[in-house]
C-alpha atoms as a PDB file:
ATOM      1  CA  UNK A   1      71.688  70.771 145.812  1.00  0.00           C
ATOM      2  CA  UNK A   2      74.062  72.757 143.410  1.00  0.00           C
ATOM      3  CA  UNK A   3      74.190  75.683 145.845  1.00  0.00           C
ATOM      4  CA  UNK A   4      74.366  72.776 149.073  1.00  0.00           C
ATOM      5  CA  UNK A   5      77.685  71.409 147.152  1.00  0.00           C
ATOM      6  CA  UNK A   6      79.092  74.917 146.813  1.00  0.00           C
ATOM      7  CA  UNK A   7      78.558  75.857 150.351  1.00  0.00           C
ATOM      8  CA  UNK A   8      80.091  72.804 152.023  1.00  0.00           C
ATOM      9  CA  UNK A   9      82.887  72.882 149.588  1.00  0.00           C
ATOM     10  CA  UNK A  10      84.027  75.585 150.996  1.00  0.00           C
ATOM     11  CA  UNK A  11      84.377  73.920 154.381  1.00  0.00           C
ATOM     12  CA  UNK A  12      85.736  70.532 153.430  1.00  0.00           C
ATOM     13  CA  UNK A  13      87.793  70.795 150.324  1.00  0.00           C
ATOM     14  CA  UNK A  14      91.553  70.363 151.172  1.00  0.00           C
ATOM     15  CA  UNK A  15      90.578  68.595 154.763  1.00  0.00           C
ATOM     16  CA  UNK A  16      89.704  64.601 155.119  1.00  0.00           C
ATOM     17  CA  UNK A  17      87.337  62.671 156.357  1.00  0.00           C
ATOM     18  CA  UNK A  18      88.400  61.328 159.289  1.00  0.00           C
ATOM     19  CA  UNK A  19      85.378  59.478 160.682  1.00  0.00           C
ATOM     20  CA  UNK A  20      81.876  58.504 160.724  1.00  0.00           C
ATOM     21  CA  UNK A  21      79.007  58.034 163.554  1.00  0.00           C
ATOM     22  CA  UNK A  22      76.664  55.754 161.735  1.00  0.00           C
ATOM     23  CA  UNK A  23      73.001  56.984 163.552  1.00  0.00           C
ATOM     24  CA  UNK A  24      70.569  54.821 161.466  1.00  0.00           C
ATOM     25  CA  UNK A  25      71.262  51.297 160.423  1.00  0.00           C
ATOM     26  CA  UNK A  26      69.645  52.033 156.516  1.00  0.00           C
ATOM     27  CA  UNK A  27      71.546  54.749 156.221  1.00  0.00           C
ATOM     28  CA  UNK A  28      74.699  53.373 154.592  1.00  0.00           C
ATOM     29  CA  UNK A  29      73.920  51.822 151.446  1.00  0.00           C
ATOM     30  CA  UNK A  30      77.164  50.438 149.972  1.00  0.00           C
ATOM     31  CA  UNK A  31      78.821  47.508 151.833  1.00  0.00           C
ATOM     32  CA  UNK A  32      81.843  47.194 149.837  1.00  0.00           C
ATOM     33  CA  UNK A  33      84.743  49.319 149.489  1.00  0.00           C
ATOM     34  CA  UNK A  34      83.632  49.711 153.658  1.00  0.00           C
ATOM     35  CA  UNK A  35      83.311  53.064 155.033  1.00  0.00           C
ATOM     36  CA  UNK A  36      86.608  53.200 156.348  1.00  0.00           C
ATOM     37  CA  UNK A  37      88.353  53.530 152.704  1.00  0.00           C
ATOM     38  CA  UNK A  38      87.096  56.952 152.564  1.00  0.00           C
ATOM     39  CA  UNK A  39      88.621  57.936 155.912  1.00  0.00           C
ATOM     40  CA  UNK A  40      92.665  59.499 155.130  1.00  0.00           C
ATOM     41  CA  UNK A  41      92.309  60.853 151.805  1.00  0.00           C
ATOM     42  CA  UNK A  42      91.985  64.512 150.891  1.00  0.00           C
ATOM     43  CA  UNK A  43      88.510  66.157 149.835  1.00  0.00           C
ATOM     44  CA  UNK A  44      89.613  67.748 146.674  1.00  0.00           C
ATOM     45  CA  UNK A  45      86.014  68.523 145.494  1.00  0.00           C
ATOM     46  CA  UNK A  46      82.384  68.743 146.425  1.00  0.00           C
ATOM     47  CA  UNK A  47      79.759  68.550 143.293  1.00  0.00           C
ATOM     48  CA  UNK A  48      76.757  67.141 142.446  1.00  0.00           C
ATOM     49  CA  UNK A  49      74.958  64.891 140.597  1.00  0.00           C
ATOM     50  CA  UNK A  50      71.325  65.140 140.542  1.00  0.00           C
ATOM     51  CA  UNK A  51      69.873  65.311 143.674  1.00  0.00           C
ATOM     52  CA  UNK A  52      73.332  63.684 144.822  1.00  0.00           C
ATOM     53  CA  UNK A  53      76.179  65.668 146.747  1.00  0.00           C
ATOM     54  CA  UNK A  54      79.583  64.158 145.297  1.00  0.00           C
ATOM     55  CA  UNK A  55      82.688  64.499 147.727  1.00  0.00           C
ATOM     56  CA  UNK A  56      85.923  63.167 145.042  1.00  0.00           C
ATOM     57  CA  UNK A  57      88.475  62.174 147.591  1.00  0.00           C
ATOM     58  CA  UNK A  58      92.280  62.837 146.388  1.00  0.00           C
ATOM     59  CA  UNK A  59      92.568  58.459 145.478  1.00  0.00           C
ATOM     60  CA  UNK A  60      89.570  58.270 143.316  1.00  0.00           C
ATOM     61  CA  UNK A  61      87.128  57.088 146.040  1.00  0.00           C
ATOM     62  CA  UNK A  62      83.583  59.010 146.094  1.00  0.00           C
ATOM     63  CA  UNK A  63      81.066  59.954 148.859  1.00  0.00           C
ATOM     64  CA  UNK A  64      77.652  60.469 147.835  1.00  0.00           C
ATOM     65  CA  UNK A  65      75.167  62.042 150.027  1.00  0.00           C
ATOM     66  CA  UNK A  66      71.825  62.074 149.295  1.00  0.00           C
ATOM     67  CA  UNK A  67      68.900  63.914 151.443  1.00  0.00           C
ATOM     68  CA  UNK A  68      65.642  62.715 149.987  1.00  0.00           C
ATOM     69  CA  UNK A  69      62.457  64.649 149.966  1.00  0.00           C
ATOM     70  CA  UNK A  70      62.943  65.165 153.678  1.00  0.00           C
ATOM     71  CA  UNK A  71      66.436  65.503 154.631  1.00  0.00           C
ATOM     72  CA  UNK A  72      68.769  67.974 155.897  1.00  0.00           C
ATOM     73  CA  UNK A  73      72.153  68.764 156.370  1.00  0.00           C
ATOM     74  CA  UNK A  74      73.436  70.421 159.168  1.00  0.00           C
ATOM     75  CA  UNK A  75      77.375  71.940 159.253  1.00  0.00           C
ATOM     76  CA  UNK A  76      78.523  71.562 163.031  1.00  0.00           C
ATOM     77  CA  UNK A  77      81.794  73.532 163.795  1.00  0.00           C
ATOM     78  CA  UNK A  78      82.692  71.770 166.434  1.00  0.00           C
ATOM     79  CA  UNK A  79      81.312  68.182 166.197  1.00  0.00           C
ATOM     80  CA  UNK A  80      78.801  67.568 167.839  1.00  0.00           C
ATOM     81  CA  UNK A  81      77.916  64.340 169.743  1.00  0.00           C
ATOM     82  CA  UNK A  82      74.229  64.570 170.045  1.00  0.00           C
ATOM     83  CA  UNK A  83      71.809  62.217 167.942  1.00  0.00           C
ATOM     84  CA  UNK A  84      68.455  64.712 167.160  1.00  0.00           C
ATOM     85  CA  UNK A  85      65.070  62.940 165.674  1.00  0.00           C
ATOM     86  CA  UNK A  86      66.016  61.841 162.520  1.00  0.00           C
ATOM     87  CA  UNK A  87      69.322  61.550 162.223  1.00  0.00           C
ATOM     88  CA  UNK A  88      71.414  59.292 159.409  1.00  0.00           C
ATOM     89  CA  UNK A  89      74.963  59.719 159.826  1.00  0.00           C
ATOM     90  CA  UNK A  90      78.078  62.616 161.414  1.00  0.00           C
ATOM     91  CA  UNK A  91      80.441  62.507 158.924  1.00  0.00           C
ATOM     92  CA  UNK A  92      83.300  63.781 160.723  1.00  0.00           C
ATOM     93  CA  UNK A  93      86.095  65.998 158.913  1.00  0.00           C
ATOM     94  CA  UNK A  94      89.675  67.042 159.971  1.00  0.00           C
ATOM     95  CA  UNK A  95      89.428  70.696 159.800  1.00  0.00           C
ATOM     96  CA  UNK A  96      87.429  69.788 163.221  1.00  0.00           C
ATOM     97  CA  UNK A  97      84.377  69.693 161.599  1.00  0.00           C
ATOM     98  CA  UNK A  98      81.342  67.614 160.821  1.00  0.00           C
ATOM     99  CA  UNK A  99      78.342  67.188 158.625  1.00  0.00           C
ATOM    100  CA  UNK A 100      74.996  65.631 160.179  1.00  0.00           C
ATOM    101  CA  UNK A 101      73.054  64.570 157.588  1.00  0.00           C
ATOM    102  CA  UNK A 102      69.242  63.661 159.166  1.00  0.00           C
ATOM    103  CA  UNK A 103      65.831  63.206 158.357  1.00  0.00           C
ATOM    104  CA  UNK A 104      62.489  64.430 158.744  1.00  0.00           C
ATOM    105  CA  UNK A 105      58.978  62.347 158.133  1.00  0.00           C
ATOM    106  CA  UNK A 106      58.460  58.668 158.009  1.00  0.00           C
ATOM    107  CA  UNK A 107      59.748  57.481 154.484  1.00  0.00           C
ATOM    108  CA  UNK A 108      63.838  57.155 155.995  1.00  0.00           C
ATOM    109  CA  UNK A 109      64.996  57.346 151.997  1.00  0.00           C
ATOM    110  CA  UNK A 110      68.193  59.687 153.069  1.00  0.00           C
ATOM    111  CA  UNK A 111      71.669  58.098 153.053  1.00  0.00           C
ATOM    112  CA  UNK A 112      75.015  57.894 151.827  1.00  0.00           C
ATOM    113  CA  UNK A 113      77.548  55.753 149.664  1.00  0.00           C
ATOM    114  CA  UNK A 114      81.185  54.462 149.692  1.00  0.00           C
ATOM    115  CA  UNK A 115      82.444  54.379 145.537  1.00  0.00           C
ATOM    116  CA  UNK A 116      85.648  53.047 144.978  1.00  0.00           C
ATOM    117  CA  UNK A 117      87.238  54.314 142.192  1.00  0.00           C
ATOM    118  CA  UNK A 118      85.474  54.003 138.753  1.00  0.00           C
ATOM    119  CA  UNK A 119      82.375  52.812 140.102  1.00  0.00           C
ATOM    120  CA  UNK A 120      79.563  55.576 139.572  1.00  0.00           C
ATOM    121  CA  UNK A 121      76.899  53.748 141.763  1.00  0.00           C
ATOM    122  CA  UNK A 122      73.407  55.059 141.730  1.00  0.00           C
ATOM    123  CA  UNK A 123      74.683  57.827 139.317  1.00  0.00           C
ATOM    124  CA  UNK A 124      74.954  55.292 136.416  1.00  0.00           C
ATOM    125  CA  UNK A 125      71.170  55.427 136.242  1.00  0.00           C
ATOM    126  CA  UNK A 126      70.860  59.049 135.814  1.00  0.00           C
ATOM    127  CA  UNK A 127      69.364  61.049 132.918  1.00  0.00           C
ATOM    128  CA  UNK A 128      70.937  63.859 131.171  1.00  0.00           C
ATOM    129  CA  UNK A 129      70.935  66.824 133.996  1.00  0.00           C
ATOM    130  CA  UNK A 130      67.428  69.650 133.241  1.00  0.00           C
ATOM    131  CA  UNK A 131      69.581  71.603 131.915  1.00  0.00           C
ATOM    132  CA  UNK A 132      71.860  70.063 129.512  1.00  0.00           C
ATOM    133  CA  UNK A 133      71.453  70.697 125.657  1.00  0.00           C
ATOM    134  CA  UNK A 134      70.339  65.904 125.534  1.00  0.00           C
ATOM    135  CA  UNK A 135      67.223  67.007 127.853  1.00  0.00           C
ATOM    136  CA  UNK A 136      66.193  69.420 125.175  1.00  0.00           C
ATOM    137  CA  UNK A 137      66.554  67.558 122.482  1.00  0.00           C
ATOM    138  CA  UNK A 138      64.549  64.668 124.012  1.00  0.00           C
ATOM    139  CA  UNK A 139      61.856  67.378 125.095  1.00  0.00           C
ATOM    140  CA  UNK A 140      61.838  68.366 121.099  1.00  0.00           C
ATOM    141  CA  UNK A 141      61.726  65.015 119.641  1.00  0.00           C
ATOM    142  CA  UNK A 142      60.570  62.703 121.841  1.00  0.00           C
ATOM    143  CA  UNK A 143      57.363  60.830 121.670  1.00  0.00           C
ATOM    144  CA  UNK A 144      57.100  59.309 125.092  1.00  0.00           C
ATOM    145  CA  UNK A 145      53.777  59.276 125.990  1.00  0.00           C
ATOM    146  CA  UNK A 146      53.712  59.811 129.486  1.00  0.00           C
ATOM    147  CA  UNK A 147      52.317  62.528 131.925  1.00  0.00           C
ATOM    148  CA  UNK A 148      54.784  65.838 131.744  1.00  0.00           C
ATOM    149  CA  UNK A 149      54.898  65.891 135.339  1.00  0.00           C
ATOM    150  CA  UNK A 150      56.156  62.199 135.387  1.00  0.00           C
ATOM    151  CA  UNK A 151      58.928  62.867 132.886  1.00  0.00           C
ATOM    152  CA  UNK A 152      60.074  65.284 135.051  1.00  0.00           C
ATOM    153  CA  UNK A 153      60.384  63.849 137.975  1.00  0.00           C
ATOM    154  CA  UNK A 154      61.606  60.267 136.581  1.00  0.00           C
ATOM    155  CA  UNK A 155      65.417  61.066 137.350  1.00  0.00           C
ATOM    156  CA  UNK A 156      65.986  58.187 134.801  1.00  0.00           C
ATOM    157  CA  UNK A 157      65.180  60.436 132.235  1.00  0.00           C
ATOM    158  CA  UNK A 158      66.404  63.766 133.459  1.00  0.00           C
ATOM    159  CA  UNK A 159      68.363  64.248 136.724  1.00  0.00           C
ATOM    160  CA  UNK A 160      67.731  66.921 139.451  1.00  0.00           C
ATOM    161  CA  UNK A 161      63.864  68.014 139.463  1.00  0.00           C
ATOM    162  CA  UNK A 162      61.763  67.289 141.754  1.00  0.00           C
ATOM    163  CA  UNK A 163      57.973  67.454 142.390  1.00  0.00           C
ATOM    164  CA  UNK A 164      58.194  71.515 143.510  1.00  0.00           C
ATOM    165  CA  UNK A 165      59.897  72.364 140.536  1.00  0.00           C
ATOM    166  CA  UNK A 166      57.938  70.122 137.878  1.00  0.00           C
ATOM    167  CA  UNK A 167      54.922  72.448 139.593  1.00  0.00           C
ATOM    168  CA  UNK A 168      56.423  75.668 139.128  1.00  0.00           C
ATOM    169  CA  UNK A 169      58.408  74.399 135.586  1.00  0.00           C
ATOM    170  CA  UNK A 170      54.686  73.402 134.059  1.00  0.00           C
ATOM    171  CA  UNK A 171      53.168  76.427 135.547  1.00  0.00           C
ATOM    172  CA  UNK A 172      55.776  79.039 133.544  1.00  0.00           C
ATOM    173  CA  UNK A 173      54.948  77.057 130.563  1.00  0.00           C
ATOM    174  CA  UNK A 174      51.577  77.029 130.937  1.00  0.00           C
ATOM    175  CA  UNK A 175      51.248  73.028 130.492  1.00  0.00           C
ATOM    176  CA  UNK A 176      48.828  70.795 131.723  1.00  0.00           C
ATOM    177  CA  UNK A 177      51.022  68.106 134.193  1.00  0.00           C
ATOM    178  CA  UNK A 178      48.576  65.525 132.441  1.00  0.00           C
ATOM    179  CA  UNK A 179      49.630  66.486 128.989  1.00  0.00           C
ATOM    180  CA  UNK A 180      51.759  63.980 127.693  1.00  0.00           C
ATOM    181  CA  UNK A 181      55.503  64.566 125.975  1.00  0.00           C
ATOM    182  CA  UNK A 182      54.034  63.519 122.689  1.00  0.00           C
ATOM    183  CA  UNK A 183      51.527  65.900 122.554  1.00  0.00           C
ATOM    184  CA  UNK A 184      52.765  68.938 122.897  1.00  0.00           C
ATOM    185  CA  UNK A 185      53.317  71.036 119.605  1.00  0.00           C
ATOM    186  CA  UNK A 186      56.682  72.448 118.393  1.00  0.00           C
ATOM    187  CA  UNK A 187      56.002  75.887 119.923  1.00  0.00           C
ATOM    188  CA  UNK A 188      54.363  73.660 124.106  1.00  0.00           C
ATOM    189  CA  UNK A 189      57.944  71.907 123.844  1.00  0.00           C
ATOM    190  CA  UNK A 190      59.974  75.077 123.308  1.00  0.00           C
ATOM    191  CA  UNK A 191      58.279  76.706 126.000  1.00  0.00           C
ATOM    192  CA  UNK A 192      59.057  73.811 128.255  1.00  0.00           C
ATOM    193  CA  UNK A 193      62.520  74.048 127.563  1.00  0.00           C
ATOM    194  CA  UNK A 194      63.003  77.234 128.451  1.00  0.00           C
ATOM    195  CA  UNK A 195      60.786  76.868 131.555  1.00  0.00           C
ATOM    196  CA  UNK A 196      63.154  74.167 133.011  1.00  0.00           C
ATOM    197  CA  UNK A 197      66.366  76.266 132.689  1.00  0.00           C
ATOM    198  CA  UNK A 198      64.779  79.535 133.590  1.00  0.00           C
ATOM    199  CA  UNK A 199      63.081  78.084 137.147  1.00  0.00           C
ATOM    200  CA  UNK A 200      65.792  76.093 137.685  1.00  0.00           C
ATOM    201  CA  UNK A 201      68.262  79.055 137.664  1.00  0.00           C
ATOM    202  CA  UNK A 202      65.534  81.391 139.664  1.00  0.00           C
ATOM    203  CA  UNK A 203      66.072  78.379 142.300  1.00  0.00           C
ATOM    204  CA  UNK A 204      69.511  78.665 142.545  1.00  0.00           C
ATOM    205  CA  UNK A 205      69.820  82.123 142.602  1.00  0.00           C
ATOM    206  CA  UNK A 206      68.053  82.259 145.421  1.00  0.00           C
ATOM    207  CA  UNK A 207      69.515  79.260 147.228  1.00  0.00           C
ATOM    208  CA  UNK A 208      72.759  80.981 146.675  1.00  0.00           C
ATOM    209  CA  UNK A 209      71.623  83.653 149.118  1.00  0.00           C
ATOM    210  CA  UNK A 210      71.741  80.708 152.174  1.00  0.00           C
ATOM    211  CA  UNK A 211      74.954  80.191 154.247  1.00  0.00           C
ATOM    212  CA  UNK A 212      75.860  77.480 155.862  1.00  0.00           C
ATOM    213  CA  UNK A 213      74.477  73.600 155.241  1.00  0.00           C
ATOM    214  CA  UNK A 214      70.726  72.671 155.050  1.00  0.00           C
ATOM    215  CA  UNK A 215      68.880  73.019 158.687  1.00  0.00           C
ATOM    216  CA  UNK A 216      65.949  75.606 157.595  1.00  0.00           C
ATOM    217  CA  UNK A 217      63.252  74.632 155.287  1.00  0.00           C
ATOM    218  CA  UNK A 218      64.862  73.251 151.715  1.00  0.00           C
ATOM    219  CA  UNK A 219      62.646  75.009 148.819  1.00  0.00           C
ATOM    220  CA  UNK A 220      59.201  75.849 150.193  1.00  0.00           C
ATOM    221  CA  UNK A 221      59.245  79.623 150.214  1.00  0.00           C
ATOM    222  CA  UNK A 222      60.883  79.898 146.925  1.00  0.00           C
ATOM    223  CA  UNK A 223      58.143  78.071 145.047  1.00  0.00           C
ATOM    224  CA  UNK A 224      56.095  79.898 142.506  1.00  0.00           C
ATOM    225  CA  UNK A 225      52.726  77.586 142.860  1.00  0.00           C
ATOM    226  CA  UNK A 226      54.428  74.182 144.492  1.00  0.00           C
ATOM    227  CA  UNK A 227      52.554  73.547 148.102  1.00  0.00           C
ATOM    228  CA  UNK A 228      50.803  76.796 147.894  1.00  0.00           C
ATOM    229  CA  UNK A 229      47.084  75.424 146.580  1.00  0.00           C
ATOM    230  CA  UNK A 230      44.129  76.981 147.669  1.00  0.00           C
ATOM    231  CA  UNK A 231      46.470  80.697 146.850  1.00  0.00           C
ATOM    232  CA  UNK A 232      45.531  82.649 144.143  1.00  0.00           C
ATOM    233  CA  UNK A 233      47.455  81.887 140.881  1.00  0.00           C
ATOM    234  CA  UNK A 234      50.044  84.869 140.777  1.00  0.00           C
ATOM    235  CA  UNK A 235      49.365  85.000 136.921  1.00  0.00           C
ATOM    236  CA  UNK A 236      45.779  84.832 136.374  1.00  0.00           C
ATOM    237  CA  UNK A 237      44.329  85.401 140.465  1.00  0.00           C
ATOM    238  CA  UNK A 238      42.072  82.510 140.135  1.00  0.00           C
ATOM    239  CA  UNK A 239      42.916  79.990 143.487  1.00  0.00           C
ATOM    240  CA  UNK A 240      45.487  77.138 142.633  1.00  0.00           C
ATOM    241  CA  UNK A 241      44.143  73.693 142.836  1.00  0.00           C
ATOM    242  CA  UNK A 242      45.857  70.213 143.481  1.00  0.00           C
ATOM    243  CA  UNK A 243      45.880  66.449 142.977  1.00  0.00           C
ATOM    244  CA  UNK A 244      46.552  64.410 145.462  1.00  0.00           C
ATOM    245  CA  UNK A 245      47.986  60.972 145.398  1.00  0.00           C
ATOM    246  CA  UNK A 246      49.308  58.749 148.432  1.00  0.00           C
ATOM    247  CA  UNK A 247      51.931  61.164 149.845  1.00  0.00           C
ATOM    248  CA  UNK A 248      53.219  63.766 147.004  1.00  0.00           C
ATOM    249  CA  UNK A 249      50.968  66.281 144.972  1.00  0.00           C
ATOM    250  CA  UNK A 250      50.812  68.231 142.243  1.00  0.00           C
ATOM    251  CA  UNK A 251      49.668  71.850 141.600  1.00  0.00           C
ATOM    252  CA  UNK A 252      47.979  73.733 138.918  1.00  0.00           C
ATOM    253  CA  UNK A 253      46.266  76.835 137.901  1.00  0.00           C
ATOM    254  CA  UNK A 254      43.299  75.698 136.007  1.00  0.00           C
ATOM    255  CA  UNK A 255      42.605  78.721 134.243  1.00  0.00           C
ATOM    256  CA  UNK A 256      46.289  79.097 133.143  1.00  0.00           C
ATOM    257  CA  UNK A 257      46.801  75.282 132.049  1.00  0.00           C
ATOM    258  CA  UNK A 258      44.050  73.110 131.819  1.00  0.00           C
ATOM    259  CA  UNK A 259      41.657  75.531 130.004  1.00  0.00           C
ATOM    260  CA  UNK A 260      39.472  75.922 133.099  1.00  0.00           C
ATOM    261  CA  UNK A 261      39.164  72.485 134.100  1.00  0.00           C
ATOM    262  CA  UNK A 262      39.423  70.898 136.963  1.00  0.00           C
ATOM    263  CA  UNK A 263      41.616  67.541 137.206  1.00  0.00           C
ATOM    264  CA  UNK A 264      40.782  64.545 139.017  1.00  0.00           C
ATOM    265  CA  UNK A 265      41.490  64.168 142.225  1.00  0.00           C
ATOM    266  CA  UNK A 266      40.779  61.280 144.968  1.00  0.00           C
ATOM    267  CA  UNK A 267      40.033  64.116 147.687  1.00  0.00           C
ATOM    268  CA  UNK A 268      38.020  65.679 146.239  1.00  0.00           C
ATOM    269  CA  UNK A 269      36.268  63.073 144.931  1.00  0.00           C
ATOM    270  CA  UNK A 270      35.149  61.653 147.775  1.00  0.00           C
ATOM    271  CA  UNK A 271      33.646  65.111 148.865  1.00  0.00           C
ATOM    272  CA  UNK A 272      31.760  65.571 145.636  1.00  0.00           C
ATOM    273  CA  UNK A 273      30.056  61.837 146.146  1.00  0.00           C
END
């Protein structure tokens, strides 16, 4: 998303919003300021916030855009007028271009917000960002006794990783995703530390290498173990295994985190009864 809010920066900043084509009814998630109080006002920057895009409009409004697990954003130059599978919203800009934002899958969680000034929205829940100096000290004090893997992906406790990169974060650090926080010796929780920043800026190097908005594939082929189960570990060789829940999973290496063994999982499971 950091590399998404540099790109489309560098379309939008100094135009204006200057309409909207709402093309899914949960798509809009604020009611009040309506969307027409960001319409007129200059884009003077596009950032992020977590897994948020931030557009700050020149009198202290805010757009937010977020894309989900499944969503997309597509630049069009001009606009188009077409509504593909999916689709959320055409935010239309004055520089005679527009941004699609759409969808793919079932779970429709993509949208966007209208902030009037001072009013941070969803972003007042928001941990600490991975790579902030408060994540690291909770990761070296804490004693939260949850799952790694769920700290990581709670964005109440720290803001912008998702389930590929808690994969490929505990995989670098050579962590068990069921170890929990409280476990994990002095020398476990350094390692972690430096796992987050260092995948986390492997990530955005290479998403920096993308033009445009968001149409292709988000993360998948820059994943180090995330999705890729059934692969041989690239550290050890042995094949990568998973655990599957309703819809997400997680990957491991069990010879490189989990001392060999194999963690439970409801597919396999049922094979093994």
């Amino acid at each position: 998303m950091q590399a998404l809010s540099e790109r489309v920066g560098e379309v939008v900043v100094g135009a204006a919003f200057v309409g909207y084509d709402p093309l899914s009814f949960p798509g809009l998630k604020t009611a009040v300021p309506p969307p027409e109080a960001a319409l007129g006002p200059v884009i003077t920057a596009v950032g992020r916030r977590g897994k948020y895009l931030v557009f700050e409009l020149a009198d202290g409004h805010r757009v937010l855009v977020h894309l989900s697990q499944g969503g997309r954003l597509d630049i069009e130059v001009p606009p188009k007028r077409t509504k593909p599978k999916g689709a959320v919203v055409r935010l239309r800009v004055s520089n005679d271009t527009a941004l699609l934002v759409r969808e793919f899958g079932t779970e429709r969680k993509a949208g966007w917000w209208v902030l009037a000034p001072g009013d941070d929205g969803p972003l007042a829940r928001l941990g600490p960002e991975a790579t902030s100096e408060e994540f690291a000290e909770l990761v070296r004090t804490s004693t939260d006794g949850r799952r790694i893997h769920t700290i990581l992906r709670d964005q109440q406790t720290v803001a912008g990783v998702g389930r590929g990169y808690a994969d490929d974060v505990l995989h670098r650090a050579q962590l068990s995703p069921y170890a929990s926080l409280k476990s994990l010796s002095t020398s476990q929780r350094e390692a972690l530390v430096e796992a987050v920043v260092a995948v986390l800026a492997d990530g955005l190097a290479r998403e920096r290498l993308r033009s445009g908005g968001l149409s292709e594939n988000r993360l998948g082929e820059h994943f180090t173990v995330h999705g890729k189960h059934g692969l041989p570990c690239p550290r050890c060789g042995d094949d990568l295994q998973r655990v599957s829940y309703e819809s997400p999973e997680v990957v491991y290496c069990p010879r490189c985190k989990t001392g060999g063994k194999v963690l439970a999982d409801r597919r396999l499971s049922r094979l093994l009864k």
